[in-house]
Protein backbone atom coordinates (compact mmCIF):
# COMPACT_ATOMS: atom_id res chain seq x y z
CA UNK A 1 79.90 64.07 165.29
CA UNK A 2 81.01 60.60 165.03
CA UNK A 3 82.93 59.29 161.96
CA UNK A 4 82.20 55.75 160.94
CA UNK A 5 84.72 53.71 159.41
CA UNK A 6 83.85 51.65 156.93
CA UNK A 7 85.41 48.69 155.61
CA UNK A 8 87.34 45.54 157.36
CA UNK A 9 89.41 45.41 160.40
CA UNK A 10 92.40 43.38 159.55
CA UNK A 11 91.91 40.60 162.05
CA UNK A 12 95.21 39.85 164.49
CA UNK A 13 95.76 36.12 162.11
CA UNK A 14 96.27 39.05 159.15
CA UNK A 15 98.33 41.15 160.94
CA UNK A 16 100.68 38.36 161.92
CA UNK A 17 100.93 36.96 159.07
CA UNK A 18 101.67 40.82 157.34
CA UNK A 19 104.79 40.84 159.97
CA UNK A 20 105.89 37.37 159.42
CA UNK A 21 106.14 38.28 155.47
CA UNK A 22 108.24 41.49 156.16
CA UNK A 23 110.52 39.34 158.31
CA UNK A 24 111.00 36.83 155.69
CA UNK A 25 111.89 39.53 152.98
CA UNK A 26 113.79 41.58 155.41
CA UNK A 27 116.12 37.91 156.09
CA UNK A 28 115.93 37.11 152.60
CA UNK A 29 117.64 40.93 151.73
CA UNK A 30 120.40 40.37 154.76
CA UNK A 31 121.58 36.64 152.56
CA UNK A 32 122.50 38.59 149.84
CA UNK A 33 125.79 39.88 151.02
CA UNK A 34 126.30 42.48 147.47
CA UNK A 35 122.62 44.24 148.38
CA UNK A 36 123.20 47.53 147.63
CA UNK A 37 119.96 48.95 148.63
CA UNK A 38 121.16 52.16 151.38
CA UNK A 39 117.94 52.61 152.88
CA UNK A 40 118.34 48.55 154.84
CA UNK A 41 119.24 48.62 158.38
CA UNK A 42 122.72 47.07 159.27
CA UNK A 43 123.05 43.36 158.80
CA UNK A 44 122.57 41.36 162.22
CA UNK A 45 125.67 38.87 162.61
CA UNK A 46 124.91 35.55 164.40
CA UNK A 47 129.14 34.67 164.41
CA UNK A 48 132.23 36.64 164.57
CA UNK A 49 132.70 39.86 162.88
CA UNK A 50 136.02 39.81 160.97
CA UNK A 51 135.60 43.16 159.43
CA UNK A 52 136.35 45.54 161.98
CA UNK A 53 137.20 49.13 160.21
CA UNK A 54 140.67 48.27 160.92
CA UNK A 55 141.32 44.94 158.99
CA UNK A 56 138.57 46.59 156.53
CA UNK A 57 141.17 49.33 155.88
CA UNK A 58 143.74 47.28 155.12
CA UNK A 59 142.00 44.74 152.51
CA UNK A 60 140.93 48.05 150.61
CA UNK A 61 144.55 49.58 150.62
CA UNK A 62 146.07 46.13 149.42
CA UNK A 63 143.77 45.81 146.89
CA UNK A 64 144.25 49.07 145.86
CA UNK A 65 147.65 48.75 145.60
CA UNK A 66 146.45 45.27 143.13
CA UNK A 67 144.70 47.51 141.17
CA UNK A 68 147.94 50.14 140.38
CA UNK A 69 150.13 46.93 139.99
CA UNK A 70 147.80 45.70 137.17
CA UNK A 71 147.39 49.04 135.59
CA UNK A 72 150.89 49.93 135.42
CA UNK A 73 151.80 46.36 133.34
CA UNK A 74 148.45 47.11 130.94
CA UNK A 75 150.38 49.74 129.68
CA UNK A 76 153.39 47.55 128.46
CA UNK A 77 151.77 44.36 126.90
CA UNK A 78 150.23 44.42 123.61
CA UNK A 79 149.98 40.06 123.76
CA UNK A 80 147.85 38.25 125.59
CA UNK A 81 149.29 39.38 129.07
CA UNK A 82 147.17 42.33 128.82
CA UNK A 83 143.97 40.28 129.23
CA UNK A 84 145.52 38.71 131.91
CA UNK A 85 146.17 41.86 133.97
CA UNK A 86 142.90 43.66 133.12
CA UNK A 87 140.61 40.88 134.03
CA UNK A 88 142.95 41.44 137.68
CA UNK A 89 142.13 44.82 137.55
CA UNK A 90 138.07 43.46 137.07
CA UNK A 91 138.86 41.22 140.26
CA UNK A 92 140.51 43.88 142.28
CA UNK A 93 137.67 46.46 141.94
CA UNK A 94 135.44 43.52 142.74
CA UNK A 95 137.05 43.34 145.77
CA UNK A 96 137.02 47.11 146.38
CA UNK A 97 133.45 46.90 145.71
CA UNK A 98 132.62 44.13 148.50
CA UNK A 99 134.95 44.91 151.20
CA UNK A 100 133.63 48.45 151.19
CA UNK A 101 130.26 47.60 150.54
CA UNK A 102 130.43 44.89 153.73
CA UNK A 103 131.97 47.82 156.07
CA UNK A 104 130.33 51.25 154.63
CA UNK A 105 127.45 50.19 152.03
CA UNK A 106 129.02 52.32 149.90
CA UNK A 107 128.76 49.84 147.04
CA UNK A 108 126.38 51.04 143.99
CA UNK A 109 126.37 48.10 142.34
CA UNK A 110 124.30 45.03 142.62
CA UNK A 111 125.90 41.79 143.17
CA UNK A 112 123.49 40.64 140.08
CA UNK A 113 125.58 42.37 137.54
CA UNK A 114 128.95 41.39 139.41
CA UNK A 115 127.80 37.17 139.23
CA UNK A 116 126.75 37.48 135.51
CA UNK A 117 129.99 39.47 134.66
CA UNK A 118 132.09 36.67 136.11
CA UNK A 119 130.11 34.33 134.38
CA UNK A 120 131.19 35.97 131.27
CA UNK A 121 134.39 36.45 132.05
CA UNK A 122 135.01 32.77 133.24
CA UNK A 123 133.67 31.69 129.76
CA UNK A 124 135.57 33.99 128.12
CA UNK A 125 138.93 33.54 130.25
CA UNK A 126 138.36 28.90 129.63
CA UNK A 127 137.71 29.94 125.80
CA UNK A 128 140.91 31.19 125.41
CA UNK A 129 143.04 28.98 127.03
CA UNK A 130 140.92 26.07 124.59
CA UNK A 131 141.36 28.54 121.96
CA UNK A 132 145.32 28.67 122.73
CA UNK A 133 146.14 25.07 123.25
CA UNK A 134 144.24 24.48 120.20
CA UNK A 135 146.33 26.87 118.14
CA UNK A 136 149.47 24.63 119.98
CA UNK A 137 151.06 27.60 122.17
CA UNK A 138 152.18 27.00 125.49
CA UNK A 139 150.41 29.30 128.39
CA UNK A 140 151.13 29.65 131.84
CA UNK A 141 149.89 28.28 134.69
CA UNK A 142 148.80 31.44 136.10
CA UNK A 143 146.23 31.51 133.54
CA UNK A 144 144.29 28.25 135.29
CA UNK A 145 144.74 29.97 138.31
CA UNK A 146 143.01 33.32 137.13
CA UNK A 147 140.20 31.06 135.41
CA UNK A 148 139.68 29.35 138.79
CA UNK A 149 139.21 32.75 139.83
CA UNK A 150 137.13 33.72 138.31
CA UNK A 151 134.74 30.93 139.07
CA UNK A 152 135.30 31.57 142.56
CA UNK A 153 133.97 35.39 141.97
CA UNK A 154 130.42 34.09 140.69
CA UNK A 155 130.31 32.17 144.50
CA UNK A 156 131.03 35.21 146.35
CA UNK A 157 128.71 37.43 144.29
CA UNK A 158 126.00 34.51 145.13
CA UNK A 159 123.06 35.00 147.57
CA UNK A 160 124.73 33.46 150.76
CA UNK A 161 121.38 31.30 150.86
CA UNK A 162 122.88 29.61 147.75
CA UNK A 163 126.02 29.00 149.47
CA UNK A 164 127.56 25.72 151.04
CA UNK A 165 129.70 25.54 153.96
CA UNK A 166 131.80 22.83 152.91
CA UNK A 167 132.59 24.41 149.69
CA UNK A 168 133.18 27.97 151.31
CA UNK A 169 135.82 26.41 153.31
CA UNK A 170 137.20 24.40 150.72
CA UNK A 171 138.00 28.09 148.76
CA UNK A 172 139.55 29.39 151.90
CA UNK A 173 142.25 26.60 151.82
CA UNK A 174 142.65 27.00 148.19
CA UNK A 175 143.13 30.46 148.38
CA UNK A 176 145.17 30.40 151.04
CA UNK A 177 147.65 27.66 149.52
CA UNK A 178 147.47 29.69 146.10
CA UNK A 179 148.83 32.76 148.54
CA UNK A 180 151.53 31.22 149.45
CA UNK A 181 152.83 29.66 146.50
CA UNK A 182 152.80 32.93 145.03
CA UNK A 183 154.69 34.04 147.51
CA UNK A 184 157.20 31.67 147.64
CA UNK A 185 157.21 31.97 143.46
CA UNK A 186 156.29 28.57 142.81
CA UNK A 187 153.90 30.51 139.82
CA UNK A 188 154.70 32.16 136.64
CA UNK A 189 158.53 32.45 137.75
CA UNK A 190 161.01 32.61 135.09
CA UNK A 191 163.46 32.77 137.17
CA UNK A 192 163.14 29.34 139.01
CA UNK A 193 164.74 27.48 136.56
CA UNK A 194 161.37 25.09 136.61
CA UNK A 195 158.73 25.23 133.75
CA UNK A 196 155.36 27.04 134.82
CA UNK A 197 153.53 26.35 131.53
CA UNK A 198 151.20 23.70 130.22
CA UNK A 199 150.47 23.52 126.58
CA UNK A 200 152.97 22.87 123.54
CA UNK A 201 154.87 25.21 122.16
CA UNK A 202 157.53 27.74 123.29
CA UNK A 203 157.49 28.53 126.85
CA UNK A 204 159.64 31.65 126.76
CA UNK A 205 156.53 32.65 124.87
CA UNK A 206 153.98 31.87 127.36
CA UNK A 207 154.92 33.09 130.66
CA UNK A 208 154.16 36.59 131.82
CA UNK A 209 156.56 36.68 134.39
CA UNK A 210 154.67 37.88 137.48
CA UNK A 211 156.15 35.45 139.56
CA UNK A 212 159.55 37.13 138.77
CA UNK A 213 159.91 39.88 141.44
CA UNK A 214 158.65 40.58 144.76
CA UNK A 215 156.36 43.14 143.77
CA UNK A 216 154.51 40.97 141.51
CA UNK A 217 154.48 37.95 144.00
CA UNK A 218 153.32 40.26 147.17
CA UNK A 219 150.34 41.80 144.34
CA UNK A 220 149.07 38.09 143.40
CA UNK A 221 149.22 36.72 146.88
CA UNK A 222 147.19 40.16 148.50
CA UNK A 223 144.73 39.03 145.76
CA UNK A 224 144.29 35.30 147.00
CA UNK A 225 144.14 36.39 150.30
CA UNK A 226 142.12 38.61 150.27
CA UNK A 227 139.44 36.32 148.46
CA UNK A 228 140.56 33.74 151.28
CA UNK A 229 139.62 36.13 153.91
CA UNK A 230 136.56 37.89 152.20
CA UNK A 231 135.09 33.75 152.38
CA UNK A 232 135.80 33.43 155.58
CA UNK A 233 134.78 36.01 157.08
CA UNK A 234 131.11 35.91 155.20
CA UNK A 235 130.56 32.56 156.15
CA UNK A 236 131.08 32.51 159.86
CA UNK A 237 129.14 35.59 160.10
């Protein structure tokens, strides 16, 4: 007995255009680099891939180590400073978050909620340092540095259709110069005998004295790097 089927056949124009809408949403999921949807095939790189496991590794350890650096000095500021290092820790878990997210898709959080909590946090972060300078106390530099940050993080939690090459590249080079002045403790060192504040008021009172050991200078400059990389590395992909 024959079974009739009622109804339309979808025609072949129908068809196509069914597929050519899947492959548009299926590209438009691949530009948001934070997607943390599990169930989305790999991403398909048209450049260079400069996140082997390896150098993946590597990024995630030094951040990690970030992270404990931050921690460790929240626990012996009751000032302002504390703000300073927990909105690190923020950055370095941010970090965490996309490096293992680009390797693994382990990440469980969407890159929505990262964008709009940097948005807060860079409103927050250029409040205070009004708020301070206003009050007439002297802050450190480190703080414009953190606040530029901070911008930088609503960029990189962006949908990569959003972004511009000119500007990607122009974070790389920042990042990479804030690196090494780190480094070489041209930031938030007390002990350079030059003044890394802005602002009236005391200075002794406004530095927070990262820039004052190696530990601190090797923790701020993994930080910029790795920012300097994690552009990079998205935007040649």
């Amino acid at each position: 007995m024959l079974t009739t089927h009622h109804g339309p056949h979808p025609s072949e124009s129908q068809s196509a255009t069914a597929v050519s809408s899947m492959d548009t949403n299926s590209s438009d999921h691949t530009m948001n680099m934070g997607s943390t949807d599990t169930t989305t095939a790999p991403m398909h790189m048209a450049g260079p891939d400069l996140f082997p496991v390896p150098v993946t590794i590597a990024w995630t350890a030094g951040l990690i180590y970030v992270l404990i650096h931050h921690l460790t000095h929240v626990t012996h500021h009751r000032d302002h400073r504390r703000w300073f290092h927990i909105a690190h820790i923020v950055m370095a878990l941010s970090m965490i978050d996309m490096y293992v997210g680009m390797e693994w898709n382990l990440s469980r959080i969407p890159s929505a909620f990262w964008m709009w909590l940097y948005v807060a946090i860079t409103v927050a972060t250029a409040a205070f340092i009004v708020f301070r300078l206003s009050q007439r106390r002297s802050l450190s530099r480190a703080w414009l540095f953190l606040l530029l940050s901070n911008a930088a993080m609503i960029y990189m939690w962006m949908p990569m259709s959003a972004w511009q090459p000119w500007f990607t590249y122009l974070l790389v080079t920042w990042f990479t110069v804030e690196a090494v002045l780190w480094l070489i403790g041209r930031i938030d060192n007390t002990t350079s005998g030059r003044s890394t504040t802005f602002g009236p008021g005391d200075p002794a009172l406004a530095e927070i004295g990262h820039g004052n050991d190696w530990a601190g200078r090797i923790c701020m400059a993994i930080m910029a790097a790795s920012m300097a990389y994690m552009f990079l590395g998205m935007q040649v992909m």
